[in-house]
C-alpha atoms as a PDB file:
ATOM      1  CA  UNK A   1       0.000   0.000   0.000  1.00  0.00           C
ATOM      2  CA  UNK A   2       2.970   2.672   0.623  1.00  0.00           C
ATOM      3  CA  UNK A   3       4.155   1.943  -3.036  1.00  0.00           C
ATOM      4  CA  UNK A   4       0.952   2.655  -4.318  1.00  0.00           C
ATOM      5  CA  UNK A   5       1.151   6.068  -2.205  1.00  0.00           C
ATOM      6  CA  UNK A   6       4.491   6.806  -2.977  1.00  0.00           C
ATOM      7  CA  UNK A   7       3.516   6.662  -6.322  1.00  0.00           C
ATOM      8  CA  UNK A   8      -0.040   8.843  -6.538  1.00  0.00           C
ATOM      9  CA  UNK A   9       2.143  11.614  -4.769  1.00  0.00           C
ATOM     10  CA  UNK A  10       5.036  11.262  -7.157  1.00  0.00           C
ATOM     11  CA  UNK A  11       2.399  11.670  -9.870  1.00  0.00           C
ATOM     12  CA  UNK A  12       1.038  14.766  -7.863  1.00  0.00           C
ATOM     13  CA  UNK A  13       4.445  16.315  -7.759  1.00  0.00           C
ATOM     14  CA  UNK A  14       4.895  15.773 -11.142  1.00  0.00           C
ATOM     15  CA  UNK A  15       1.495  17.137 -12.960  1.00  0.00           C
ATOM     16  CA  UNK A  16       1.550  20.281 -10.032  1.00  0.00           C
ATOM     17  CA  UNK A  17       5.213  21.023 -10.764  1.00  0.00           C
ATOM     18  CA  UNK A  18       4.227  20.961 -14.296  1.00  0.00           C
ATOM     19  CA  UNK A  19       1.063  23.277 -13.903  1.00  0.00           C
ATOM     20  CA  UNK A  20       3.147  25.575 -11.344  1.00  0.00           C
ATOM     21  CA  UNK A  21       6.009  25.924 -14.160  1.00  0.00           C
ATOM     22  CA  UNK A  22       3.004  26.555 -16.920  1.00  0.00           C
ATOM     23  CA  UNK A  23       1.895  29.640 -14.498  1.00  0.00           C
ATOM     24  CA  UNK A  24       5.696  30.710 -14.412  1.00  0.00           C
ATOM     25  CA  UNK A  25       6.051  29.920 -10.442  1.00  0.00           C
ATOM     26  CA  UNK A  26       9.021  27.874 -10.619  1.00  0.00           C
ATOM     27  CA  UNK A  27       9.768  28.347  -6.862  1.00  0.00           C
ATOM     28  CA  UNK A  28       6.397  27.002  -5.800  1.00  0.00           C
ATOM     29  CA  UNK A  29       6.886  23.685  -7.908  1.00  0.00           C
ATOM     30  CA  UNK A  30      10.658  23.482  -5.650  1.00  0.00           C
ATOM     31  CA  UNK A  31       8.348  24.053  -2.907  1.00  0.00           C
ATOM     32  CA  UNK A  32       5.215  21.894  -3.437  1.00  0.00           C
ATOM     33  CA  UNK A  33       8.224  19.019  -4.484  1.00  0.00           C
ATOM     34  CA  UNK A  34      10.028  19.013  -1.424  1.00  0.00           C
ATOM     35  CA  UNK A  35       7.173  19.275   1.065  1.00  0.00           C
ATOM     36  CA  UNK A  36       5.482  16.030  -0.320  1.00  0.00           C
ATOM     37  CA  UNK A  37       9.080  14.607  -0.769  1.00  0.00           C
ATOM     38  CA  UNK A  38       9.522  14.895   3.010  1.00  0.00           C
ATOM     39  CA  UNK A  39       5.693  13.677   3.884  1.00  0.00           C
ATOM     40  CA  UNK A  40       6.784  10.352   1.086  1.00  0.00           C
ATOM     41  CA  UNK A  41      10.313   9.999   3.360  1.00  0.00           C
ATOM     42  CA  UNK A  42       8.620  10.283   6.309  1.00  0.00           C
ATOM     43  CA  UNK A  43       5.657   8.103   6.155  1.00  0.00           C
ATOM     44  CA  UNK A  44       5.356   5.528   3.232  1.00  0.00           C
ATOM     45  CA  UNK A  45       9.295   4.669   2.343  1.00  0.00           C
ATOM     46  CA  UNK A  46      10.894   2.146   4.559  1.00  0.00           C
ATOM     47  CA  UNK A  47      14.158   3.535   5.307  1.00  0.00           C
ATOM     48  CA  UNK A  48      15.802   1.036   7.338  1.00  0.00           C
ATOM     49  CA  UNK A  49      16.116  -0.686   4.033  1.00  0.00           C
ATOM     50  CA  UNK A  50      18.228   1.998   2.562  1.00  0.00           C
ATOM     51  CA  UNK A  51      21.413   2.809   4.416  1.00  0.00           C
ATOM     52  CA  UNK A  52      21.855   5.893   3.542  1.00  0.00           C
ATOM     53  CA  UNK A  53      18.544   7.238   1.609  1.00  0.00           C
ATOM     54  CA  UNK A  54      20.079  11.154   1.594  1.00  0.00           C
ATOM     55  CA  UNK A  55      22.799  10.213  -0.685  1.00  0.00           C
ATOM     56  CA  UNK A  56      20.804   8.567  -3.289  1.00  0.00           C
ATOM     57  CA  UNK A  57      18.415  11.443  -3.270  1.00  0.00           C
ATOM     58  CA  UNK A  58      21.659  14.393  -3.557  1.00  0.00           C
ATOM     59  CA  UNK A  59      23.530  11.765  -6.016  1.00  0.00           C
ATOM     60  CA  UNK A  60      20.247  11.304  -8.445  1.00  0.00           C
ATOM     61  CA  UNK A  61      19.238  15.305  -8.620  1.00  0.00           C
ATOM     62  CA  UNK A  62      22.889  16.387  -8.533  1.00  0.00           C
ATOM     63  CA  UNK A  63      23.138  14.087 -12.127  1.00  0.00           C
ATOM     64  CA  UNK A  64      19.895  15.149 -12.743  1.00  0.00           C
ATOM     65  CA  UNK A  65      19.839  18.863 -12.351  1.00  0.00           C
ATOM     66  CA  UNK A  66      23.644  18.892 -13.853  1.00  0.00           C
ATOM     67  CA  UNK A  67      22.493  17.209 -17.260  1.00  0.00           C
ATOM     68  CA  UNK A  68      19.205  19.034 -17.336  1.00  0.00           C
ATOM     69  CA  UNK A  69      21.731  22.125 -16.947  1.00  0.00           C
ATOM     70  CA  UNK A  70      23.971  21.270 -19.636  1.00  0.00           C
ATOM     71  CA  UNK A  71      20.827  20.171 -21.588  1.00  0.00           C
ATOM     72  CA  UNK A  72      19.727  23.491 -21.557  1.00  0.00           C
ATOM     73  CA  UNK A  73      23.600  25.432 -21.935  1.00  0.00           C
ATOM     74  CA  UNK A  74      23.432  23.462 -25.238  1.00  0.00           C
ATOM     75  CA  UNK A  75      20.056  24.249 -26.659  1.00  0.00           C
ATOM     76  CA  UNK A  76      18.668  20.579 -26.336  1.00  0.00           C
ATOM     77  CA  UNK A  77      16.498  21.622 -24.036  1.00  0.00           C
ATOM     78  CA  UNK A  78      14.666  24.633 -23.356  1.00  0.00           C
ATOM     79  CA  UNK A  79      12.944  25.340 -20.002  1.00  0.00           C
ATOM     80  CA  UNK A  80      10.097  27.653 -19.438  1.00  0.00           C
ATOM     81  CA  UNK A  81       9.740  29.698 -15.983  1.00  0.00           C
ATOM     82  CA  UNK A  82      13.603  29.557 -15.334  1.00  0.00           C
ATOM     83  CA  UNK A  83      15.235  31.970 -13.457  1.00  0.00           C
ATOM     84  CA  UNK A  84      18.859  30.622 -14.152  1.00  0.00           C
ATOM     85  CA  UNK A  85      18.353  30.550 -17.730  1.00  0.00           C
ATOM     86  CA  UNK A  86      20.700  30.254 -19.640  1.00  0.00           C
ATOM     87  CA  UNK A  87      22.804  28.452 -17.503  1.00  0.00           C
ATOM     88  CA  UNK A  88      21.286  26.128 -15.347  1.00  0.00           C
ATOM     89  CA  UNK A  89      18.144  24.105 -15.778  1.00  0.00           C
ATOM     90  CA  UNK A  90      14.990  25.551 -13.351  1.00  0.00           C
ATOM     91  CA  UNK A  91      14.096  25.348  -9.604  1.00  0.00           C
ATOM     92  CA  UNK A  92      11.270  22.911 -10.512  1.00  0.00           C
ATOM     93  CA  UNK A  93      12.837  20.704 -12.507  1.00  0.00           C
ATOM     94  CA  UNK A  94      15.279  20.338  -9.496  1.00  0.00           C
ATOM     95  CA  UNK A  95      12.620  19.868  -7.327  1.00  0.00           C
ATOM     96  CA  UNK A  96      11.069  16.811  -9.976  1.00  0.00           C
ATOM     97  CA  UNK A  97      14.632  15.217  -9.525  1.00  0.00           C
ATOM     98  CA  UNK A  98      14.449  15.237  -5.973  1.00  0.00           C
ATOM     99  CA  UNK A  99      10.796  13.683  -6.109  1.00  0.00           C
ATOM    100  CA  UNK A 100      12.059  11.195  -8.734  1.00  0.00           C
ATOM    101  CA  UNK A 101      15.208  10.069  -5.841  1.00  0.00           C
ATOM    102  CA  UNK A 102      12.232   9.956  -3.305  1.00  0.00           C
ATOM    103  CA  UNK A 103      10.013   7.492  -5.201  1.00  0.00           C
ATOM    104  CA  UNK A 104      13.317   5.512  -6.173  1.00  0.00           C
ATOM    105  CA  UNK A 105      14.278   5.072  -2.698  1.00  0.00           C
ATOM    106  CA  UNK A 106       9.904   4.093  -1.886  1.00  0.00           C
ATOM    107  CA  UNK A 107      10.570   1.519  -4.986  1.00  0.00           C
ATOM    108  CA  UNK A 108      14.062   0.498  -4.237  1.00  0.00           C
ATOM    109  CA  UNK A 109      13.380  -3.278  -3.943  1.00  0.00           C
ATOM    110  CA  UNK A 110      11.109  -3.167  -7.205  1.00  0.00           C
ATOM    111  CA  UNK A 111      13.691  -1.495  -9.016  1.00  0.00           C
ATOM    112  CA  UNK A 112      16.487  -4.047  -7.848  1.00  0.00           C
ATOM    113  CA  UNK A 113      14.930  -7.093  -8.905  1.00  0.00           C
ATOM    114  CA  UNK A 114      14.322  -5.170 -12.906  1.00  0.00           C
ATOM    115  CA  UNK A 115      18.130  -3.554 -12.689  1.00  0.00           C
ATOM    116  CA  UNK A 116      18.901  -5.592 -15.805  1.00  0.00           C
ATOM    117  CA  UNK A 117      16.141  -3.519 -17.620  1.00  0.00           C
ATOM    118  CA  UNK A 118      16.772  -0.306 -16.202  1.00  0.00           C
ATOM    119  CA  UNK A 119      18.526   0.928 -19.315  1.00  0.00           C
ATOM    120  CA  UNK A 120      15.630  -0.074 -21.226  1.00  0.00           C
ATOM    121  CA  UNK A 121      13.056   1.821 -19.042  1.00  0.00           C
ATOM    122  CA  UNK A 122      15.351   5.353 -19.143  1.00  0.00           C
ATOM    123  CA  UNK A 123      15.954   5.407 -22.516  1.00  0.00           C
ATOM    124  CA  UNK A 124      12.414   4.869 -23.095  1.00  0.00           C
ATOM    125  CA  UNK A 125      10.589   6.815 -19.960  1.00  0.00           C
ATOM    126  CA  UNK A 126      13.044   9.653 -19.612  1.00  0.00           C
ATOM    127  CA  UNK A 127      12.264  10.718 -22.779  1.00  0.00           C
ATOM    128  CA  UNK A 128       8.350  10.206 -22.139  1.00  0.00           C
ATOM    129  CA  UNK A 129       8.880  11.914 -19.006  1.00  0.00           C
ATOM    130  CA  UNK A 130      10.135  14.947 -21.298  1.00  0.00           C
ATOM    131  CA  UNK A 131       7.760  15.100 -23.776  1.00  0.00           C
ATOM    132  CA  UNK A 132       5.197  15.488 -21.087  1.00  0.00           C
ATOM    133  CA  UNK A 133       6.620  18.524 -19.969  1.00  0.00           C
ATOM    134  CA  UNK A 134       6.481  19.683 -23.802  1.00  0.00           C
ATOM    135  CA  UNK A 135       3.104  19.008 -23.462  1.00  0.00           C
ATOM    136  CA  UNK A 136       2.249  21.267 -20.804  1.00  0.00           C
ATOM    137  CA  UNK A 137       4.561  24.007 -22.312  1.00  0.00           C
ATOM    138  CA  UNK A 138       7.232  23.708 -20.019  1.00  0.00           C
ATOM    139  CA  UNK A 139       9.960  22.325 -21.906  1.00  0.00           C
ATOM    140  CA  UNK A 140      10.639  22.663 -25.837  1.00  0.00           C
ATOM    141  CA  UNK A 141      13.180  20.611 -28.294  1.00  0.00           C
ATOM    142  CA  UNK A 142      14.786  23.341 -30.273  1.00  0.00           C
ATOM    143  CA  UNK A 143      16.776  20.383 -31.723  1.00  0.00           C
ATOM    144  CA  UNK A 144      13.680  18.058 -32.474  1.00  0.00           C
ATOM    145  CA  UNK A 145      13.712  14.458 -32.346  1.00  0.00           C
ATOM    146  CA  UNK A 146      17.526  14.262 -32.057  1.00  0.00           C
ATOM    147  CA  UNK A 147      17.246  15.704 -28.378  1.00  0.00           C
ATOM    148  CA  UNK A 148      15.085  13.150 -27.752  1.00  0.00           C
ATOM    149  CA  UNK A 149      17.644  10.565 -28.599  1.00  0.00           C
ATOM    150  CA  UNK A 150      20.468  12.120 -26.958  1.00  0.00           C
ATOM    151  CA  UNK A 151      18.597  12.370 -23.573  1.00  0.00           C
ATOM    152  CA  UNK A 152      17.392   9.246 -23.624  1.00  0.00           C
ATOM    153  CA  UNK A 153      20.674   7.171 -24.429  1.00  0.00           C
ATOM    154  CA  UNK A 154      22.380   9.788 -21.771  1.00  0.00           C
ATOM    155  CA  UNK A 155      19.635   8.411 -19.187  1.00  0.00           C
ATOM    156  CA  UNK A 156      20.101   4.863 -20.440  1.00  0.00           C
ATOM    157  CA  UNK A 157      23.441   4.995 -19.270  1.00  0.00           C
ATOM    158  CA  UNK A 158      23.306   7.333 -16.223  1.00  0.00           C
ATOM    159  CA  UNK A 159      19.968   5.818 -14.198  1.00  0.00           C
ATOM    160  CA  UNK A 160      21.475   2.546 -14.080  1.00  0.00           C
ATOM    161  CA  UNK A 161      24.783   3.736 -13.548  1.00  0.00           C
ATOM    162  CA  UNK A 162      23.500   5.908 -10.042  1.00  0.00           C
ATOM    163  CA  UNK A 163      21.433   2.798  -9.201  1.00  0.00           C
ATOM    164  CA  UNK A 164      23.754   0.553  -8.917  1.00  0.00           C
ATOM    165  CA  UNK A 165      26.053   2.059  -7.431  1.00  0.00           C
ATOM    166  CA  UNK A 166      24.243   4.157  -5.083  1.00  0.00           C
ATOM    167  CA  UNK A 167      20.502   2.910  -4.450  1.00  0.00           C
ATOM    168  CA  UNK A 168      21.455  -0.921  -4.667  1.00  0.00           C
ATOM    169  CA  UNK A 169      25.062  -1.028  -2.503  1.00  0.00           C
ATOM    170  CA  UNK A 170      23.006   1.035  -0.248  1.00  0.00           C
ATOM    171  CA  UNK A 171      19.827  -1.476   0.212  1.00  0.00           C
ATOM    172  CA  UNK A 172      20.028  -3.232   3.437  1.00  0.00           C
ATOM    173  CA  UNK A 173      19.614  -7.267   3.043  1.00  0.00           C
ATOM    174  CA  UNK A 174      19.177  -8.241   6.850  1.00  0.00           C
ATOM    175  CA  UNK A 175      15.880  -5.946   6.868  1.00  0.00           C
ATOM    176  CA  UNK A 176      13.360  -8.396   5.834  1.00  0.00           C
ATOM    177  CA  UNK A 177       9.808  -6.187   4.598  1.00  0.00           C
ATOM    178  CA  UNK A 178       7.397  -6.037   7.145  1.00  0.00           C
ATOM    179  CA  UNK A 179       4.580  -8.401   4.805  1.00  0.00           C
ATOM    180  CA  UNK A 180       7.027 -10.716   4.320  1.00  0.00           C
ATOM    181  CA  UNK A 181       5.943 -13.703   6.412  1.00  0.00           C
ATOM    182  CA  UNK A 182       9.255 -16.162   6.742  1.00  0.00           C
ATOM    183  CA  UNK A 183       9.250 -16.870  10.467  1.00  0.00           C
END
């Protein structure tokens, strides 16, 4: 049931940051994204699993932030509502990054047992994830379909990179989940 949670409130970040960003307050989108990331942390992700959840989550939106960044320095990408334009991607999208660590961390054990497809699932959903944003007139391609593929094959190899050596050393095998029924 906390995945499922986890989950809705990721997807609640996610369309409100998008909306917030639309209405050019990029602040409110950190905002909204770090409140319900600390409500996720606090009561539906089982952190006794994850040694040390607060360096997944500054690892992932460091890498995150830093290619969105350089994404945007180079014209791949360009972000509406950005006050460190044209430098440095937007407060919101840092604030998605941080959500996205939070809801990796609440599906840690999920995401373990389908590490050999993680490079399938970035270089198909990061992309996705993108184009969504393009939908609600946050984010443009100024490069088309190419910046597509460049994102997606740089998220192909990054997400299972920080995964596995971040999120999955960090997972905590003696902590058995509290529905599993072995004794």
């Amino acid at each position: 049931m906390n995945k499922l949670f986890i989950i809705i409130t990721y997807y609640i970040v996610w369309f409100g940051s998008l909306i917030l960003a639309a209405h050019q307050h990029p602040w409110m989108a950190l905002l909204l994204s770090l409140i319900i990331s600390g409500i996720q942390l606090y009561f539906w992700c089982d952190l006794p699993k994850v040694k040390h959840p607060q360096y997944f989550i500054f690892s992932l939106s460091f890498v995150g932030f830093l290619c969105d960044s350089l994404f945007n320095l180079t014209s791949l990408i360009s972000f509406q509502a950005n006050p460190f334009a044209p430098y440095f991607a937007p407060p919101w999208m840092l604030g998605l990054w941080v959500n996205f660590s939070v809801l990796c961390i609440g599906l840690a054990d999920m995401l373990s047992q389908l590490r050999s497809y993680l490079w399938f699932f970035a270089l198909i959903g990061f992309p996705v994830a993108y184009l969504g944003g393009a939908g609600f007139h946050v984010a443009q391609f100024p490069q088309g379909f190419i910046s597509l593929v460049i994102l997606g094959c740089t998220w192909m190899v990054l997400f299972p990179m920080v995964c596995l050596n971040v999120l999955f050393t960090s997972i905590n095998p003696t902590i058995k989940d509290k529905n599993d029924n072995c004794s």
